[in-house]
C-alpha atoms as a PDB file:
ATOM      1  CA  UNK A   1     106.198 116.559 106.916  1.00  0.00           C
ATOM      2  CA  UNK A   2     102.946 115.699 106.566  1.00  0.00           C
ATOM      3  CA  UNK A   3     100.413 117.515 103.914  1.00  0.00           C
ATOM      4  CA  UNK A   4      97.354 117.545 106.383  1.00  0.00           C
ATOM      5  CA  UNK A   5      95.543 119.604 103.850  1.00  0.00           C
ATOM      6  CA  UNK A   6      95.787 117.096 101.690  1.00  0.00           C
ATOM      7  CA  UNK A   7      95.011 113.876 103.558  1.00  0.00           C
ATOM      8  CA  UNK A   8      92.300 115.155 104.943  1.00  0.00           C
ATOM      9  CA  UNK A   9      90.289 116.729 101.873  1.00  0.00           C
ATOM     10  CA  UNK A  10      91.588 112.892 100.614  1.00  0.00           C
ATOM     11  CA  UNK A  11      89.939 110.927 103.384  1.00  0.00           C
ATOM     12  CA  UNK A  12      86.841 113.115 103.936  1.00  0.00           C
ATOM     13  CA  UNK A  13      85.780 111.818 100.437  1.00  0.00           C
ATOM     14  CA  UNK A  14      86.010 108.206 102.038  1.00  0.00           C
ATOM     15  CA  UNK A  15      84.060 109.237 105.109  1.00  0.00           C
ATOM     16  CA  UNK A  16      86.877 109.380 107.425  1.00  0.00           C
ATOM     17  CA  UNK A  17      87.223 112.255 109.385  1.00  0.00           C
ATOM     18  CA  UNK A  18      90.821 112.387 111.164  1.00  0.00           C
ATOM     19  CA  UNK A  19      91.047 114.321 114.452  1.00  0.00           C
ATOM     20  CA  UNK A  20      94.101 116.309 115.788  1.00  0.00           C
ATOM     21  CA  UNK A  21      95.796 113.619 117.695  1.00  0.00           C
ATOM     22  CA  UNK A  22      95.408 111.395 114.666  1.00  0.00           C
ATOM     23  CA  UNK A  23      97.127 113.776 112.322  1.00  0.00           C
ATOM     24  CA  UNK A  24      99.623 114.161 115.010  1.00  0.00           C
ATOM     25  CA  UNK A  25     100.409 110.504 115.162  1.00  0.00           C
ATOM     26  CA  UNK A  26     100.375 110.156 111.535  1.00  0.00           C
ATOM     27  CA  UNK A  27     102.790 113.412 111.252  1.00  0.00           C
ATOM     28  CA  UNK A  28     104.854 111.642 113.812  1.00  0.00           C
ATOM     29  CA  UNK A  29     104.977 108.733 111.441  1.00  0.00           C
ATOM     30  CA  UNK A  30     105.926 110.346 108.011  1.00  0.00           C
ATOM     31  CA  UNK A  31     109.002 111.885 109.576  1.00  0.00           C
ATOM     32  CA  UNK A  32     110.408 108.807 111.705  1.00  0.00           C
ATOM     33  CA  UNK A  33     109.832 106.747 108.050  1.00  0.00           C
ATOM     34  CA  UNK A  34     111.427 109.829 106.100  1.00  0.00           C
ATOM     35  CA  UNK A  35     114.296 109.694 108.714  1.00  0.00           C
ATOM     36  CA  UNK A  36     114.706 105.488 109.128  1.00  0.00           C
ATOM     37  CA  UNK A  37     114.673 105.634 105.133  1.00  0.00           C
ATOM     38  CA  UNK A  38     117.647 107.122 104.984  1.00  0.00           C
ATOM     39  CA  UNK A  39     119.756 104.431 106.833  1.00  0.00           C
ATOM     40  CA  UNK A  40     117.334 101.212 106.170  1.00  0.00           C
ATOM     41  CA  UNK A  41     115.225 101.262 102.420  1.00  0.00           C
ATOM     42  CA  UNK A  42     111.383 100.604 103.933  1.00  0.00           C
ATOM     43  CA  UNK A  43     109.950 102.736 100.874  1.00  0.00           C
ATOM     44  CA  UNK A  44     110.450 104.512  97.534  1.00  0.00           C
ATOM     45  CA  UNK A  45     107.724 106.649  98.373  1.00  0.00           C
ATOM     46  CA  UNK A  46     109.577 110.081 100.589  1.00  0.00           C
ATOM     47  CA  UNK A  47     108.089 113.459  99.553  1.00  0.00           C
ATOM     48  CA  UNK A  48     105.503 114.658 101.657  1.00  0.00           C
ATOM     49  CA  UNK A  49     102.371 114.758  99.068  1.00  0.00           C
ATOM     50  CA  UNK A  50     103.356 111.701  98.294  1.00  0.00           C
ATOM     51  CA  UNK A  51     103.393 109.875 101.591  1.00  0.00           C
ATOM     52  CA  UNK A  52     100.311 111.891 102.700  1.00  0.00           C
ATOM     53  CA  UNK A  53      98.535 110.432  99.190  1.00  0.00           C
ATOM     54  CA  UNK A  54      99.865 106.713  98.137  1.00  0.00           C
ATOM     55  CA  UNK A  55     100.409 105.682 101.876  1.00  0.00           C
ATOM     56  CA  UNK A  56      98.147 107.104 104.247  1.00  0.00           C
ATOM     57  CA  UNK A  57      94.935 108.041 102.330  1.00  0.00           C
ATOM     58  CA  UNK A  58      95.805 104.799 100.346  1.00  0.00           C
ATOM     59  CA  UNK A  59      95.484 103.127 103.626  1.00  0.00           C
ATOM     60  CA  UNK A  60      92.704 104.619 104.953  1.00  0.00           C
ATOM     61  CA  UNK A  61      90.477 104.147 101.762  1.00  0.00           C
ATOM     62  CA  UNK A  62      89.386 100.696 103.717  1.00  0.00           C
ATOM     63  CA  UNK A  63      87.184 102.360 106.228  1.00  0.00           C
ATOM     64  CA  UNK A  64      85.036 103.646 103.226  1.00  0.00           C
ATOM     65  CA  UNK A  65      84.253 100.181 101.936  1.00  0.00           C
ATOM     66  CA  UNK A  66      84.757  97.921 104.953  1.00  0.00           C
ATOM     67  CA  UNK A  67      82.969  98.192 108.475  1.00  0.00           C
ATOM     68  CA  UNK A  68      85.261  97.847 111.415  1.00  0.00           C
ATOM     69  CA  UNK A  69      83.051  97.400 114.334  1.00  0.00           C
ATOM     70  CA  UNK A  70      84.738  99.079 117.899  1.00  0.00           C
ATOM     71  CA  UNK A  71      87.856  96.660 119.230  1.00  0.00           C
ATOM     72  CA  UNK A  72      87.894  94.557 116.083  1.00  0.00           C
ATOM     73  CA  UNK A  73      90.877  92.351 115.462  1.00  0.00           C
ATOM     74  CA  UNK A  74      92.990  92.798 112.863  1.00  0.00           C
ATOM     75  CA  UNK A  75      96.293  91.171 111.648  1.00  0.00           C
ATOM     76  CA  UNK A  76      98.039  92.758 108.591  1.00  0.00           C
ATOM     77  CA  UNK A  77      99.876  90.475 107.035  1.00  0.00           C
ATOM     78  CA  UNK A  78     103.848  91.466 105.581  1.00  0.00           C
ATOM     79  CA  UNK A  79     102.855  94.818 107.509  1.00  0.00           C
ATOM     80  CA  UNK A  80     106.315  95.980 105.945  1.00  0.00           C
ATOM     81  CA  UNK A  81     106.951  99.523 106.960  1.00  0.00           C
ATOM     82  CA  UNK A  82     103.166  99.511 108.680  1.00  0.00           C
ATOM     83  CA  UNK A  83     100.617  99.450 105.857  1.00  0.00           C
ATOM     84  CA  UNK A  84      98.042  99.139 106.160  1.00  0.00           C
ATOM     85  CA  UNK A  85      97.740  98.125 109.674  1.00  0.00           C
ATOM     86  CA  UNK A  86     100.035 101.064 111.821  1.00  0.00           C
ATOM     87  CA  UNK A  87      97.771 103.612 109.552  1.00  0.00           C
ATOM     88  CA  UNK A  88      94.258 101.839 110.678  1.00  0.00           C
ATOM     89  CA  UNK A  89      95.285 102.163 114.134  1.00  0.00           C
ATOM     90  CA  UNK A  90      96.497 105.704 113.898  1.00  0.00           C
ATOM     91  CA  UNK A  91      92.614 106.740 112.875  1.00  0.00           C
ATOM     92  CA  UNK A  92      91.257 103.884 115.448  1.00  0.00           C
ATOM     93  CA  UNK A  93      92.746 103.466 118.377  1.00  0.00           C
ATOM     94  CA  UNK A  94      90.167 101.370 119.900  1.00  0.00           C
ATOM     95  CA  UNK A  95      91.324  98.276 117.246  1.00  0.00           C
ATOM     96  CA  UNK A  96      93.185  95.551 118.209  1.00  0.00           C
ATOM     97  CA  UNK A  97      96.049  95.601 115.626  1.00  0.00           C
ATOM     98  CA  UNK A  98      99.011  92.475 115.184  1.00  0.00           C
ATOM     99  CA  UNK A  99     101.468  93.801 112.820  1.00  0.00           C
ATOM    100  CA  UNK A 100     102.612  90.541 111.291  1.00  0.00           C
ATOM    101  CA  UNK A 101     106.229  90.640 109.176  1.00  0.00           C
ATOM    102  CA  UNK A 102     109.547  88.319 108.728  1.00  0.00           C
ATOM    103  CA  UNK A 103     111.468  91.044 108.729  1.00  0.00           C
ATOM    104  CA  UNK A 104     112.977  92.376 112.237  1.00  0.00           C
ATOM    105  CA  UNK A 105     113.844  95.620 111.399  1.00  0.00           C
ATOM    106  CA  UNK A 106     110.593  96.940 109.736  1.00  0.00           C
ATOM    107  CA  UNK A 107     109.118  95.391 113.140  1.00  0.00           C
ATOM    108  CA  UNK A 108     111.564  97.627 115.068  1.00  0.00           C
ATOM    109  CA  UNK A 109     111.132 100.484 112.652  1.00  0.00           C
ATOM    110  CA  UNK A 110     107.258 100.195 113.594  1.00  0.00           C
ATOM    111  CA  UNK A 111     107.933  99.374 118.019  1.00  0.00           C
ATOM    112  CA  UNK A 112     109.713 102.608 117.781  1.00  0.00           C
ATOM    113  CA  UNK A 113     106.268 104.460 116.045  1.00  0.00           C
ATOM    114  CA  UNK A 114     104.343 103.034 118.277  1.00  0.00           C
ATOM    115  CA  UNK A 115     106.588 104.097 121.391  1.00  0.00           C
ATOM    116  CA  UNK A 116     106.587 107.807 119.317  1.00  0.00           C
ATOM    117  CA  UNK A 117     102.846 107.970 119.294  1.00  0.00           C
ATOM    118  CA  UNK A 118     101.798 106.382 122.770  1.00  0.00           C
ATOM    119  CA  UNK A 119      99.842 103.391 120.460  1.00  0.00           C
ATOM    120  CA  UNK A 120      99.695  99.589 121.515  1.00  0.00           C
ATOM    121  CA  UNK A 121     100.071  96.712 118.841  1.00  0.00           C
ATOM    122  CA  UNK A 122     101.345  93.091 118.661  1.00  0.00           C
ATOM    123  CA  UNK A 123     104.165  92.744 116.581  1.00  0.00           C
ATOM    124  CA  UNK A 124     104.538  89.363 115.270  1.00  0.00           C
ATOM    125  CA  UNK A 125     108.054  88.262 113.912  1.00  0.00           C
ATOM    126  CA  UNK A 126     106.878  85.547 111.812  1.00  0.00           C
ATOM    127  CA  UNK A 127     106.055  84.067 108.138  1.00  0.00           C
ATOM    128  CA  UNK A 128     102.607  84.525 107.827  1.00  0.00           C
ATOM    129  CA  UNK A 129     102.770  80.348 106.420  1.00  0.00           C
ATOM    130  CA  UNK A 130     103.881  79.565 109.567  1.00  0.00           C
ATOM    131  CA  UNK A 131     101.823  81.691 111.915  1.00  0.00           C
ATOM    132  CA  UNK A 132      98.813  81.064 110.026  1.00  0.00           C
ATOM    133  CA  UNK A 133      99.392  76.875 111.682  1.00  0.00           C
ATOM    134  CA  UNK A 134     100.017  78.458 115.365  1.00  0.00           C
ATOM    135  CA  UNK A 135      96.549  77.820 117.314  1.00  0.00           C
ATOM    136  CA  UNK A 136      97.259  81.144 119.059  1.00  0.00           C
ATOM    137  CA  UNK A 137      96.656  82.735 115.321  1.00  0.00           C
ATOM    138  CA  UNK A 138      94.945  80.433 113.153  1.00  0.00           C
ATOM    139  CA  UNK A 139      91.121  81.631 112.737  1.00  0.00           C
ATOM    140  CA  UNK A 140      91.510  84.327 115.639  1.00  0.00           C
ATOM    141  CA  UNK A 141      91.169  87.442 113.912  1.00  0.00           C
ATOM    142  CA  UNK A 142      87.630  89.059 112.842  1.00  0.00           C
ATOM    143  CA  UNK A 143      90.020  90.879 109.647  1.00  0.00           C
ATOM    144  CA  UNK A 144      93.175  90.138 107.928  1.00  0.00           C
ATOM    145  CA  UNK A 145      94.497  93.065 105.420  1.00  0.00           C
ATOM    146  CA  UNK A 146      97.210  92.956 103.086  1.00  0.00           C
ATOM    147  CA  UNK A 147      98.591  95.739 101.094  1.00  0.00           C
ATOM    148  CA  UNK A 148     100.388  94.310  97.665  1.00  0.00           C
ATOM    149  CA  UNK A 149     101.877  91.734  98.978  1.00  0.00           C
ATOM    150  CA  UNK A 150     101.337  88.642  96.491  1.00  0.00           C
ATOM    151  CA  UNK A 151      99.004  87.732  93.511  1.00  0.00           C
ATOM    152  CA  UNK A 152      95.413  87.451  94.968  1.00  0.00           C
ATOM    153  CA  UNK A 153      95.938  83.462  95.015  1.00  0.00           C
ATOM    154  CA  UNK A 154      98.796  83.066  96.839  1.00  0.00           C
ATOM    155  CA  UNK A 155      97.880  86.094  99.160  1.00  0.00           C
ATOM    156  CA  UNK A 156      94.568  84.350 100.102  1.00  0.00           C
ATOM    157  CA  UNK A 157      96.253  81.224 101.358  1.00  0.00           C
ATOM    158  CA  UNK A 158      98.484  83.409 103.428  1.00  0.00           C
ATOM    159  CA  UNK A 159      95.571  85.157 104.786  1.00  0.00           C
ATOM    160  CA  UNK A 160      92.443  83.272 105.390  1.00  0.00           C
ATOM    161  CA  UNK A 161      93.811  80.599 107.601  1.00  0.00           C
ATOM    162  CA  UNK A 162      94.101  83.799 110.138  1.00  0.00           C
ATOM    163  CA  UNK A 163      90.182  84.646 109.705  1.00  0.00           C
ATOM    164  CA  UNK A 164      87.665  83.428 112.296  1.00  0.00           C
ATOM    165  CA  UNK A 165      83.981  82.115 110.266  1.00  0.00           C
ATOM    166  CA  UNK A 166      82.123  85.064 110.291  1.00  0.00           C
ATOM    167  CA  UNK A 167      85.298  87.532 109.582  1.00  0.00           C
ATOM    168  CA  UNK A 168      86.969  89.137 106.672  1.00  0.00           C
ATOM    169  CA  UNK A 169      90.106  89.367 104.231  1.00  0.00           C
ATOM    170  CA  UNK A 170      90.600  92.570 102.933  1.00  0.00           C
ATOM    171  CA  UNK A 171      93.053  92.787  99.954  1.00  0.00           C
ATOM    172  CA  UNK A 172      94.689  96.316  98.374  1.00  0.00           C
ATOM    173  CA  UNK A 173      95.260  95.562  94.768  1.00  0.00           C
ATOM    174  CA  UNK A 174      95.887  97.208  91.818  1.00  0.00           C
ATOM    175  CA  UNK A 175      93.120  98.681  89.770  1.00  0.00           C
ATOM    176  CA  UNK A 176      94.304  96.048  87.044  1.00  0.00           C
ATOM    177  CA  UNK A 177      93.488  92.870  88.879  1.00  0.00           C
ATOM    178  CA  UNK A 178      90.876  91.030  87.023  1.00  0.00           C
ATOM    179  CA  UNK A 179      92.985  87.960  85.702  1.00  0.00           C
ATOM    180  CA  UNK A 180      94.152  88.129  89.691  1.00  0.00           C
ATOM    181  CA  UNK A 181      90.525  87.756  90.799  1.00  0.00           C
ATOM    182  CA  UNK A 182      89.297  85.155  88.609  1.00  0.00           C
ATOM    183  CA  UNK A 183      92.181  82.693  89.225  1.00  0.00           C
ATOM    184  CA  UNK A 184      91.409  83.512  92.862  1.00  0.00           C
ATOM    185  CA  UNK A 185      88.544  82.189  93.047  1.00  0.00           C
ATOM    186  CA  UNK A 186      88.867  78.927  93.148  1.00  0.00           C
ATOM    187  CA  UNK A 187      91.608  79.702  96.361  1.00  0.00           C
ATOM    188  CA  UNK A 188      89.032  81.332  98.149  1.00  0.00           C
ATOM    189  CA  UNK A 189      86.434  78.756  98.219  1.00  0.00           C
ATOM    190  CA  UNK A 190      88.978  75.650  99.064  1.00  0.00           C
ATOM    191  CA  UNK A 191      90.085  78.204 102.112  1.00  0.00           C
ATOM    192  CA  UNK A 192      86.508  79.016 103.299  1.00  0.00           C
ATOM    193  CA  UNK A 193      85.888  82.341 101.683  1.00  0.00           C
ATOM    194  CA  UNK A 194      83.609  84.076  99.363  1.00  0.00           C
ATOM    195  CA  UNK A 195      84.348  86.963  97.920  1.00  0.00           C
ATOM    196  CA  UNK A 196      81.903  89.436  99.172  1.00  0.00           C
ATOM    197  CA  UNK A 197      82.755  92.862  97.396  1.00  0.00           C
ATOM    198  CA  UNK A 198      85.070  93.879  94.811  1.00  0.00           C
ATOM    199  CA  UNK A 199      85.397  98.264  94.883  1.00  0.00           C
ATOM    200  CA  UNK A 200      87.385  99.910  92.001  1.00  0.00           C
ATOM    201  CA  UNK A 201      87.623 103.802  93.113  1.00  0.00           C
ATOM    202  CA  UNK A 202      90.162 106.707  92.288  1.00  0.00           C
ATOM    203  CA  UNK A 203      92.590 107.809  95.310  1.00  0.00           C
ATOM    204  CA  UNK A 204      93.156 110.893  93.192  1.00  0.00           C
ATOM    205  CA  UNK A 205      92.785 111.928  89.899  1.00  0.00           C
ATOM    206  CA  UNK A 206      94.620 109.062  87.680  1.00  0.00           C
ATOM    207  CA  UNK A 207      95.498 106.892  90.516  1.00  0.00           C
ATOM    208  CA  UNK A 208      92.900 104.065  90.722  1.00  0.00           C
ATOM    209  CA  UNK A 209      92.806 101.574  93.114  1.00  0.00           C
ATOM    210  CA  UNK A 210      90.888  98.310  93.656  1.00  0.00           C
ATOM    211  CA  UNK A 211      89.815  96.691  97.447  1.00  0.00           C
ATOM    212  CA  UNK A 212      88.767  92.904  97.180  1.00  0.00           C
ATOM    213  CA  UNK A 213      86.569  91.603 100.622  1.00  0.00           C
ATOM    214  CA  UNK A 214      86.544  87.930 101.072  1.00  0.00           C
ATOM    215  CA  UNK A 215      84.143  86.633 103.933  1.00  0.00           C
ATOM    216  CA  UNK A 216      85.064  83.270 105.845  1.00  0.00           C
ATOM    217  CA  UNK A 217      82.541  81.237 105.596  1.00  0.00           C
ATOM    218  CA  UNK A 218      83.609  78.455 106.563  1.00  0.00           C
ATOM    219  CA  UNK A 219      87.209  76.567 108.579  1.00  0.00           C
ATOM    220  CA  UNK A 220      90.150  76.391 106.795  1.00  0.00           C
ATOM    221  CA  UNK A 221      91.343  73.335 105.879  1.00  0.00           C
ATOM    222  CA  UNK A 222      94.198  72.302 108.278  1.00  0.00           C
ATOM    223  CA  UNK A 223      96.248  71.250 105.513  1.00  0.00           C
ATOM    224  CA  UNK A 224      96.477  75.225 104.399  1.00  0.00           C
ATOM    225  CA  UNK A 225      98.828  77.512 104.618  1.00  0.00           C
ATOM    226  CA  UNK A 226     101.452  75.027 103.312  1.00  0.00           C
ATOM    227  CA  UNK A 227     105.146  75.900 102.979  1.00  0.00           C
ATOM    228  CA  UNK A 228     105.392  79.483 101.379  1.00  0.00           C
ATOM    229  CA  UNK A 229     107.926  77.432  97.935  1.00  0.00           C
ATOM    230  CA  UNK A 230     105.076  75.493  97.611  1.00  0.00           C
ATOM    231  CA  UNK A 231     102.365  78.339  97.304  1.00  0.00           C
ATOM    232  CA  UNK A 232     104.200  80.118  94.961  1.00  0.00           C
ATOM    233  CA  UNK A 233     105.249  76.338  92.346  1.00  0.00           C
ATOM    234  CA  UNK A 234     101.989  75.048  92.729  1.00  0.00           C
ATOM    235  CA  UNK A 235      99.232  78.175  93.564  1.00  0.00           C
ATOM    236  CA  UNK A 236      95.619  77.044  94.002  1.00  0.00           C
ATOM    237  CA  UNK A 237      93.795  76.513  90.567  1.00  0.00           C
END
């Protein structure tokens, strides 16, 4: 199922070198989501170049621009099917993922991966709005990621109330985000980020991609997240 050719002639140009149990676990992976896809819609994407390319080199384009130092933290917030977070662990182990989504099946779809593969993860059944109040969650994590989840506004309130000072938000946008970026801006600062690197770079040949780093400067306010209709009437500006 998986093309390992491929992903790994992909990734090596991102300085990740994948070893044979992590191919295995990702293998183990594309064929479980081929196979739940069929029953329960967690992607368009379900030829094998394809999955290899747009969701698990797409994934693992983060450890090129963004150092995870050994047993990190990292929530991914509206994990969906597992991206980015299940694919970070698949390469590293040794991180502390929580898979965050408020949908139980994709979080079932991903418990029976992780049972597949012999990997440990939280899986949080939550709105990220909601979680991101809960002390056991607020400013815990050293990352956040999110994989095109929300405009870059909206996605930063979600996110950077689960950042501890000192941490990072990592956001997977388009290549064609720069309106998204400059209206974020303002969002970011009132949440107590900065955005600390903005990397435009071709997965393959005419498929760019953009990463956007935010570091947390500084607490969130505790008024922030508020209620998820209220982020998207009245976003940051």
């Amino acid at each position: 199922m998986l093309n390992r050719e491929l992903l790994c002639r992909v990734t090596k140009n991102f300085n990740t070198e994948l070893d044979e149990n992590a191919l295995e676990r990702l293998d183990v992976f594309a064929e479980m989501l081929v196979e739940t896809n069929k029953s329960f819609n967690l992607t368009a994407i379900t030829q094998p170049d394809e999955v290899s390319l747009k969701h698990f080199a797409d994934c693992l384009a983060i450890f090129k621009f963004v150092d995870f130092p050994e047993n990190s933290s990292v929530i991914d917030v509206g994990t969906g099917a597992g991206f980015p977070g299940l694919v970070l662990l698949m390469a590293r182990p040794d991180l502390k993922v929580t898979l965050l989504d408020s949908t139980k099946k994709k979080l079932g779809f991903i418990e029976n991966v992780l049972k597949e593969t012999g990997l440990n993860a939280q899986l949080l059944h939550a709105r990220a709005e909601e979680a991101g109040k809960m002390p056991e969650y607020r400013e815990k994590f050293d990352f956040a990621a999110a994989r095109a989840v929300a405009n870059l506004c909206s996605l930063s309130e979600y996110c950077l109330p689960f950042v501890k000072v000192g941490g990072k938000f990592v956001s997977m946008k388009s290549a064609s985000s720069d309106e998204e970026f400059l209206q974020a801006k303002k969002a970011v600062g009132l949440l107590g980020g900065e955005f600390c690197g903005d990397y435009l770079f071709d997965l393959a040949e005419n498929l760019p991609r953009r990463i956007f780093t935010v570091k947390k400067i500084s607490q969130t306010p505790t008024k922030y997240p508020r209620p998820s209709a209220k982020i998207a009437k009245s976003p940051i500006k």
